[in-house]
C-alpha atoms as a PDB file:
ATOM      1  CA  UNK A   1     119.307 123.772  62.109  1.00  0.00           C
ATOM      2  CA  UNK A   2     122.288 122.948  64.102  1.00  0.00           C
ATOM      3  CA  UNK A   3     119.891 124.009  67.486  1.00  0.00           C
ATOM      4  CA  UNK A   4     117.719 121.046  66.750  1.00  0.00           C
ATOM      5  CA  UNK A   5     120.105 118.311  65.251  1.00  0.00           C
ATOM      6  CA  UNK A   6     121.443 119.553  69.088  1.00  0.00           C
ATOM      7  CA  UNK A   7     118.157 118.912  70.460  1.00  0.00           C
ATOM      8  CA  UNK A   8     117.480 115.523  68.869  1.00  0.00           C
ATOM      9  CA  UNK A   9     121.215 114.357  70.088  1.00  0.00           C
ATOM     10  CA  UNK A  10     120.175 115.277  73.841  1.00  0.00           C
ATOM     11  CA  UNK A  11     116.763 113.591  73.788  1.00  0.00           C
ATOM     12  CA  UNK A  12     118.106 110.362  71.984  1.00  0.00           C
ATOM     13  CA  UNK A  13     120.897 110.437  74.744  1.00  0.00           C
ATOM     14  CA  UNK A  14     118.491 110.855  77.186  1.00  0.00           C
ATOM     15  CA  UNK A  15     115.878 108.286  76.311  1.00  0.00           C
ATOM     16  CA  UNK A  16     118.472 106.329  76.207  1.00  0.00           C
ATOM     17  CA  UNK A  17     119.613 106.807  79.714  1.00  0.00           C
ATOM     18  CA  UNK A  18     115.887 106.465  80.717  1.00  0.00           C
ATOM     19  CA  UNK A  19     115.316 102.837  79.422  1.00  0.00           C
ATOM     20  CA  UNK A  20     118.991 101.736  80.288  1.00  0.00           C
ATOM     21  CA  UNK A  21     118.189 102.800  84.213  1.00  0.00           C
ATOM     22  CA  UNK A  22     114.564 100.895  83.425  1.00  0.00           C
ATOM     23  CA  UNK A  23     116.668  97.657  82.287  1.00  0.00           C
ATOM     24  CA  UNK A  24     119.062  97.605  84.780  1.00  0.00           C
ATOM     25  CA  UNK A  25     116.485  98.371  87.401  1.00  0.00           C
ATOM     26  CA  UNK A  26     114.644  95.191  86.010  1.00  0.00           C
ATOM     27  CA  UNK A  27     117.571  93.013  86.783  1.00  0.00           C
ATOM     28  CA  UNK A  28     118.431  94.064  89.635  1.00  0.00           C
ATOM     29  CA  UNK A  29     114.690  93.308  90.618  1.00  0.00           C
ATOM     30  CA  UNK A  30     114.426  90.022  89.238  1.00  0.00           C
ATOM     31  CA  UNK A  31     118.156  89.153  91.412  1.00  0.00           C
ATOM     32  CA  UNK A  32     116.486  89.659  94.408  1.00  0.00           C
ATOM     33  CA  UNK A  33     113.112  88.298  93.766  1.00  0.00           C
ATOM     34  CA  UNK A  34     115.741  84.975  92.107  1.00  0.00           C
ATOM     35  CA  UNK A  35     117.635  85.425  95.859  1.00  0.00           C
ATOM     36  CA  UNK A  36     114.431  85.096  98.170  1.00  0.00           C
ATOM     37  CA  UNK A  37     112.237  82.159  95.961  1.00  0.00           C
ATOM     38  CA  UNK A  38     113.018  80.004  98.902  1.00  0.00           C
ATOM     39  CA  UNK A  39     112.033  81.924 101.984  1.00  0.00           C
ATOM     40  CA  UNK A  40     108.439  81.959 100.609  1.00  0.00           C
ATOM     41  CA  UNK A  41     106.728  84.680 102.657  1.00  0.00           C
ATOM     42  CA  UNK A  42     109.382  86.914 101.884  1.00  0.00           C
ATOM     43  CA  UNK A  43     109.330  85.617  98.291  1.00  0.00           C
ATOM     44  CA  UNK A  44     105.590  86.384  97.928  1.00  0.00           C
ATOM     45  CA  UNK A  45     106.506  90.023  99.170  1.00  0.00           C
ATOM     46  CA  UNK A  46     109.036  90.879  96.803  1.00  0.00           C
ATOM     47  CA  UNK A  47     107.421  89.362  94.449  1.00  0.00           C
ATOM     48  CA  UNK A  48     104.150  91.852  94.779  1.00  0.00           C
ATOM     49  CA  UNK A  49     106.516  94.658  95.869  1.00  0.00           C
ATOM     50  CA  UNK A  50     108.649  94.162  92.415  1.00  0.00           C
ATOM     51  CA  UNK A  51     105.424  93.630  90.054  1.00  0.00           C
ATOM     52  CA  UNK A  52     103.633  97.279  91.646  1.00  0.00           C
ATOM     53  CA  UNK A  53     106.955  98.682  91.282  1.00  0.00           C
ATOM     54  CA  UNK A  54     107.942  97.251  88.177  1.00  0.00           C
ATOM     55  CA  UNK A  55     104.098  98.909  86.681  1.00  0.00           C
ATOM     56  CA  UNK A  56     105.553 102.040  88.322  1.00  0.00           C
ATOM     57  CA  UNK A  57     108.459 102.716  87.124  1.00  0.00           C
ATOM     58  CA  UNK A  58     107.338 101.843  83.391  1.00  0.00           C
ATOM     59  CA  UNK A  59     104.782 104.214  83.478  1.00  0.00           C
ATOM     60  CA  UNK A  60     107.331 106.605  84.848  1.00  0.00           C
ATOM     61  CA  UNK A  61     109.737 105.980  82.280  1.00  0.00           C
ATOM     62  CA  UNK A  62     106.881 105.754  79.243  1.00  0.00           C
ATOM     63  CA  UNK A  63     105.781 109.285  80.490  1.00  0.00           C
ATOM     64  CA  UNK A  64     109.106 110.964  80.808  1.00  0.00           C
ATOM     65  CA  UNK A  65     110.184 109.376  77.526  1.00  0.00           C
ATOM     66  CA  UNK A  66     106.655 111.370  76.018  1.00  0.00           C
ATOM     67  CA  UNK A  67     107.761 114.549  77.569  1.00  0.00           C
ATOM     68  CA  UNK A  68     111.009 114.710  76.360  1.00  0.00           C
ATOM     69  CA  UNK A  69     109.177 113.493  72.470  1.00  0.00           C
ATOM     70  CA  UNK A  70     106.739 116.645  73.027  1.00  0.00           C
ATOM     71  CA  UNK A  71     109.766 118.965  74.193  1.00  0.00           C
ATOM     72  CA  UNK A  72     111.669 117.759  70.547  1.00  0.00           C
ATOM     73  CA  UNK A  73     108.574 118.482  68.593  1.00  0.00           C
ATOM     74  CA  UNK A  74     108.658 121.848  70.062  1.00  0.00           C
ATOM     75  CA  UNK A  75     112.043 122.604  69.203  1.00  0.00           C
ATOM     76  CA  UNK A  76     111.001 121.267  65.812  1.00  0.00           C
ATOM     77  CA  UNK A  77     108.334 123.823  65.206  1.00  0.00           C
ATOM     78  CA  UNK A  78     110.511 126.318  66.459  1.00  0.00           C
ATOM     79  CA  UNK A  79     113.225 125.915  64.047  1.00  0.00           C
ATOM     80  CA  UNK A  80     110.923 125.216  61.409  1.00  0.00           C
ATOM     81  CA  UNK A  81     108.675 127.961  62.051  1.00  0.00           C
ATOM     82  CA  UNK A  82     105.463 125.956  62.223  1.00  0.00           C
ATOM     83  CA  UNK A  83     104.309 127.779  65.493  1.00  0.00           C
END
């Protein structure tokens, strides 16, 4: 049992680390979009730039966060013999 509570500790650590990059990522983003609202063709870029990337890298994180879910409830069959 101590191989999954194992498990469960490195996913939670990791999904953590996933949506804390995501966060941080969105801040940064929104500084620079904040920086160039006044130059307003470069402005419109970043805006467009930060809203396909923004879509990208939640879908990124919402599918690695489902991978590393499936990869748990593997480990949780395993340990509980429910193969």
């Amino acid at each position: 049992m101590s191989d999954y509570r194992d498990v469960q500790t490195a996913v939670r650590v990791e999904k953590f680390r996933i949506w804390f990059a995501w966060l941080c990522g969105g801040f940064v983003m929104l500084g620079i979009a904040l920086a160039t609202q006044n130059i307003h063709i470069v402005s419109v870029i970043t805006q467009v730039l930060f809203l396909v990337g923004g879509v990208a890298f939640t879908i990124t994180a919402v599918r690695m966060t489902n991978a590393l879910n499936r990869q748990a409830e593997a480990k949780r069959r395993e340990v509980l013999g429910d193969l």
